[in-house]
N, C-alpha and C. Protein backbone atom coordinates (compact mmCIF):
# COMPACT_ATOMS: atom_id res chain seq x y z
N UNK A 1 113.15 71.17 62.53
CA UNK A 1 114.34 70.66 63.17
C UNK A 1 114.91 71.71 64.11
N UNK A 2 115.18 71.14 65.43
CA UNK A 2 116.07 72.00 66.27
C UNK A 2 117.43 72.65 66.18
N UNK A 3 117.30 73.96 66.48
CA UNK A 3 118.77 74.31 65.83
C UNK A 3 119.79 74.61 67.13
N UNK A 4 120.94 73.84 66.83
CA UNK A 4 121.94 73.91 68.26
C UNK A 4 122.21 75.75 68.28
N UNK A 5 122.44 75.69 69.79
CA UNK A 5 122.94 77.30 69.73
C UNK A 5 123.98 77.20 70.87
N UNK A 6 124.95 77.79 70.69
CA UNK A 6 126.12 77.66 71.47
C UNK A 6 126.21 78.17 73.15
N UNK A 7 125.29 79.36 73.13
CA UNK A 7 125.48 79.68 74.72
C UNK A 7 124.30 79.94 75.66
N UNK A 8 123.21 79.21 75.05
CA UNK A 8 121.82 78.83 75.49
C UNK A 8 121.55 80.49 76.89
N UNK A 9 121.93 81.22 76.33
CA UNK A 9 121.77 82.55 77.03
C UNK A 9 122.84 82.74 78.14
N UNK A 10 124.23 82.15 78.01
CA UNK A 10 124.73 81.86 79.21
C UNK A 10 126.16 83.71 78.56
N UNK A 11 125.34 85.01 78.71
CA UNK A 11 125.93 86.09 78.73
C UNK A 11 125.84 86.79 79.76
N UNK A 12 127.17 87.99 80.45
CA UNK A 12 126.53 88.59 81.25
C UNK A 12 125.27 89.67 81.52
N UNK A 13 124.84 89.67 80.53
CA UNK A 13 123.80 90.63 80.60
C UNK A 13 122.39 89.37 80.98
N UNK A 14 122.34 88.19 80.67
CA UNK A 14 121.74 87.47 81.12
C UNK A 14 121.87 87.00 82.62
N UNK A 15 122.98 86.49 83.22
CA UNK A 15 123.46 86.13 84.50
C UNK A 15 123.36 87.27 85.59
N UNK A 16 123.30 88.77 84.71
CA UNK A 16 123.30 89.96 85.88
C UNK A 16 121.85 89.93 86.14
N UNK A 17 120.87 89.68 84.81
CA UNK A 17 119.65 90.16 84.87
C UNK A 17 118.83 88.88 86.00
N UNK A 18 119.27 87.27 85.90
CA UNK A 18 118.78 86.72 86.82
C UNK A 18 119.23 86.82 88.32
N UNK A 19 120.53 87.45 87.94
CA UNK A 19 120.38 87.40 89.73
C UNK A 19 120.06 88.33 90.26
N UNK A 20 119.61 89.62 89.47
CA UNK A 20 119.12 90.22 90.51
C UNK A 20 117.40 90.49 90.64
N UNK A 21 117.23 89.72 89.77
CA UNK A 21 115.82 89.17 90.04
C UNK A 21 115.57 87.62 91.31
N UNK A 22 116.27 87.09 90.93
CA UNK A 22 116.48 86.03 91.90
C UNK A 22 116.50 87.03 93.59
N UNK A 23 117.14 87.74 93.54
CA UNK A 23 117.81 88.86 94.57
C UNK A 23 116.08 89.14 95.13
N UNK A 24 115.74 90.04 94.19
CA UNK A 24 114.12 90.48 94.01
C UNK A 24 113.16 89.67 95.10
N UNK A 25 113.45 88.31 94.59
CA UNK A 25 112.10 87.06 94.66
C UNK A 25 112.59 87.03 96.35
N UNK A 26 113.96 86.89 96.19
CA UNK A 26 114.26 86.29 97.79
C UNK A 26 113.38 87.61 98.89
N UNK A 27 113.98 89.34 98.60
CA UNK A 27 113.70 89.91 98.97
C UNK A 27 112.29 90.15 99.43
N UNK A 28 111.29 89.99 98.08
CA UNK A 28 109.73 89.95 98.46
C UNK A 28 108.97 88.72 98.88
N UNK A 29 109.42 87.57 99.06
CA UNK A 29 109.56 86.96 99.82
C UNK A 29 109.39 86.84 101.38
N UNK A 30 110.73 87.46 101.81
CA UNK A 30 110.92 87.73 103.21
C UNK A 30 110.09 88.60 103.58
N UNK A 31 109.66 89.95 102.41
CA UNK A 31 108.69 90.63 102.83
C UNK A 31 107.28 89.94 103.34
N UNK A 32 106.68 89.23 102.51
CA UNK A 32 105.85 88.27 102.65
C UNK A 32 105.45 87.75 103.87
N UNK A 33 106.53 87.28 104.31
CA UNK A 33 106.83 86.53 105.59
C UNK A 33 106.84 87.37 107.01
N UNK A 34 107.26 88.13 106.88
CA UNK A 34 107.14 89.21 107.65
C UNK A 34 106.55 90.22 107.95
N UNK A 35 105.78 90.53 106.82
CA UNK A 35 104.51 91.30 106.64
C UNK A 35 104.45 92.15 106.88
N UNK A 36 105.71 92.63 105.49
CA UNK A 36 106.16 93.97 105.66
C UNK A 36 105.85 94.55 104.38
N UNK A 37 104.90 95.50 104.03
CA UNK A 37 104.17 95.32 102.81
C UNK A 37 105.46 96.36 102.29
N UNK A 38 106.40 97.41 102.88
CA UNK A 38 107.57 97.79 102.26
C UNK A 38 108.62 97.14 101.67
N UNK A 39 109.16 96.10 102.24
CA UNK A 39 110.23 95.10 101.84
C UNK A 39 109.76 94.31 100.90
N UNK A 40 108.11 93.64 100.71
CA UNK A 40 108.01 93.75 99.47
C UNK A 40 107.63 94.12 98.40
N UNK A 41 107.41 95.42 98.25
CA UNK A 41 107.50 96.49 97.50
C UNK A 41 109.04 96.57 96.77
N UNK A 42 109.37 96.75 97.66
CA UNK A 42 110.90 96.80 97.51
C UNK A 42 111.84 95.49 96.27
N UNK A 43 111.00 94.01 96.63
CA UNK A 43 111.85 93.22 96.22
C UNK A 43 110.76 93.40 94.34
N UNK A 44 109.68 93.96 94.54
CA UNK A 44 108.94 94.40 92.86
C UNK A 44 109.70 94.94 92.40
N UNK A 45 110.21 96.35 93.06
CA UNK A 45 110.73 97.09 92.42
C UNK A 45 111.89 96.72 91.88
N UNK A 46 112.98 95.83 92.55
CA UNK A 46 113.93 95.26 92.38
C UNK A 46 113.52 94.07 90.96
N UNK A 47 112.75 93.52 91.08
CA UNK A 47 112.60 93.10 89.65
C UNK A 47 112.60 93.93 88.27
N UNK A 48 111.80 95.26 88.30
CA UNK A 48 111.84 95.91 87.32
C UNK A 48 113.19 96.21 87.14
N UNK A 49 114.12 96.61 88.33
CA UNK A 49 115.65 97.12 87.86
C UNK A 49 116.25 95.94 87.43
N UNK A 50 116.14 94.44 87.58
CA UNK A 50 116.79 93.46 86.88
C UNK A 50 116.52 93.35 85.79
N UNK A 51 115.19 93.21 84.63
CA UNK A 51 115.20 93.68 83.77
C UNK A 51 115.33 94.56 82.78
N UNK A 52 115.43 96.03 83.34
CA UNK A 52 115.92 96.93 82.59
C UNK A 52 117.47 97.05 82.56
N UNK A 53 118.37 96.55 83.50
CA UNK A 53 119.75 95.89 83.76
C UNK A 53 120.09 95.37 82.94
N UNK A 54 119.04 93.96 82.72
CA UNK A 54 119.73 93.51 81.58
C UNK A 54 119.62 93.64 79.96
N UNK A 55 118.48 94.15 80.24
CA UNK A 55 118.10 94.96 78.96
C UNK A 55 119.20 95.84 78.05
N UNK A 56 119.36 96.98 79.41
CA UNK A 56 120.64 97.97 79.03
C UNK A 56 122.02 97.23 78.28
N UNK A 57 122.52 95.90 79.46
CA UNK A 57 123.52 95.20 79.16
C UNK A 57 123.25 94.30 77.74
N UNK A 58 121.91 94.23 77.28
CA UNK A 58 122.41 93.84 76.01
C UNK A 58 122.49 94.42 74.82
N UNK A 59 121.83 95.86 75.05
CA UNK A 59 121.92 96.32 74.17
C UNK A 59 123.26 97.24 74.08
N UNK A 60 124.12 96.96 75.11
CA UNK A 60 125.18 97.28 75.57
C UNK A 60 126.39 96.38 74.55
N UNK A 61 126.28 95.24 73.95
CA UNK A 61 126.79 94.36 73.45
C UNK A 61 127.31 93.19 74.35
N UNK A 62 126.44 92.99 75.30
CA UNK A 62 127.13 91.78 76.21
C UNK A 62 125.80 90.87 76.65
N UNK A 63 125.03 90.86 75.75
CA UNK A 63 124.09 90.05 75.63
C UNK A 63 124.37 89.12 74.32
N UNK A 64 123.35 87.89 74.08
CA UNK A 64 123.78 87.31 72.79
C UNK A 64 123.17 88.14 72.02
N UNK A 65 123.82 87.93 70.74
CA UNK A 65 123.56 88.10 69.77
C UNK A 65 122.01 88.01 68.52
N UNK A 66 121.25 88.39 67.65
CA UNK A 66 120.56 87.58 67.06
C UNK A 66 121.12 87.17 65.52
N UNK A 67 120.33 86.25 65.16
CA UNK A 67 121.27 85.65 63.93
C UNK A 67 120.46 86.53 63.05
């Protein structure tokens, strides 16, 4: 049986960590497009700092919780 959970990941350590991955995608992206093998380099690297971002932030206490 499915178990309800109240904030289906909706913390800031979650919302910081997608957008700046979202940030990332747009960035390497444009690199892509432009064919700029720096800019997207740039928007990789920018992914790794969104996850360790939010990483930090939850172990920060502003991530959820586990039961």
């Amino acid at each position: 049986m499915a178990q309800a959970h109240d904030n289906h990941g909706s913390t800031p350590a979650a919302w910081t960590a997608v957008t700046i991955v979202m940030i990332a995608f747009l960035v390497g992206g444009i690199g892509i497009l432009v064919a700029s093998p720096v800019v997207f380099w740039l928007g990789v690297a920018l992914i790794v700092v969104g996850v360790v971002v939010g990483k930090v932030m939850q172990m920060m206490g502003m991530g959820a919780q586990r039961a």
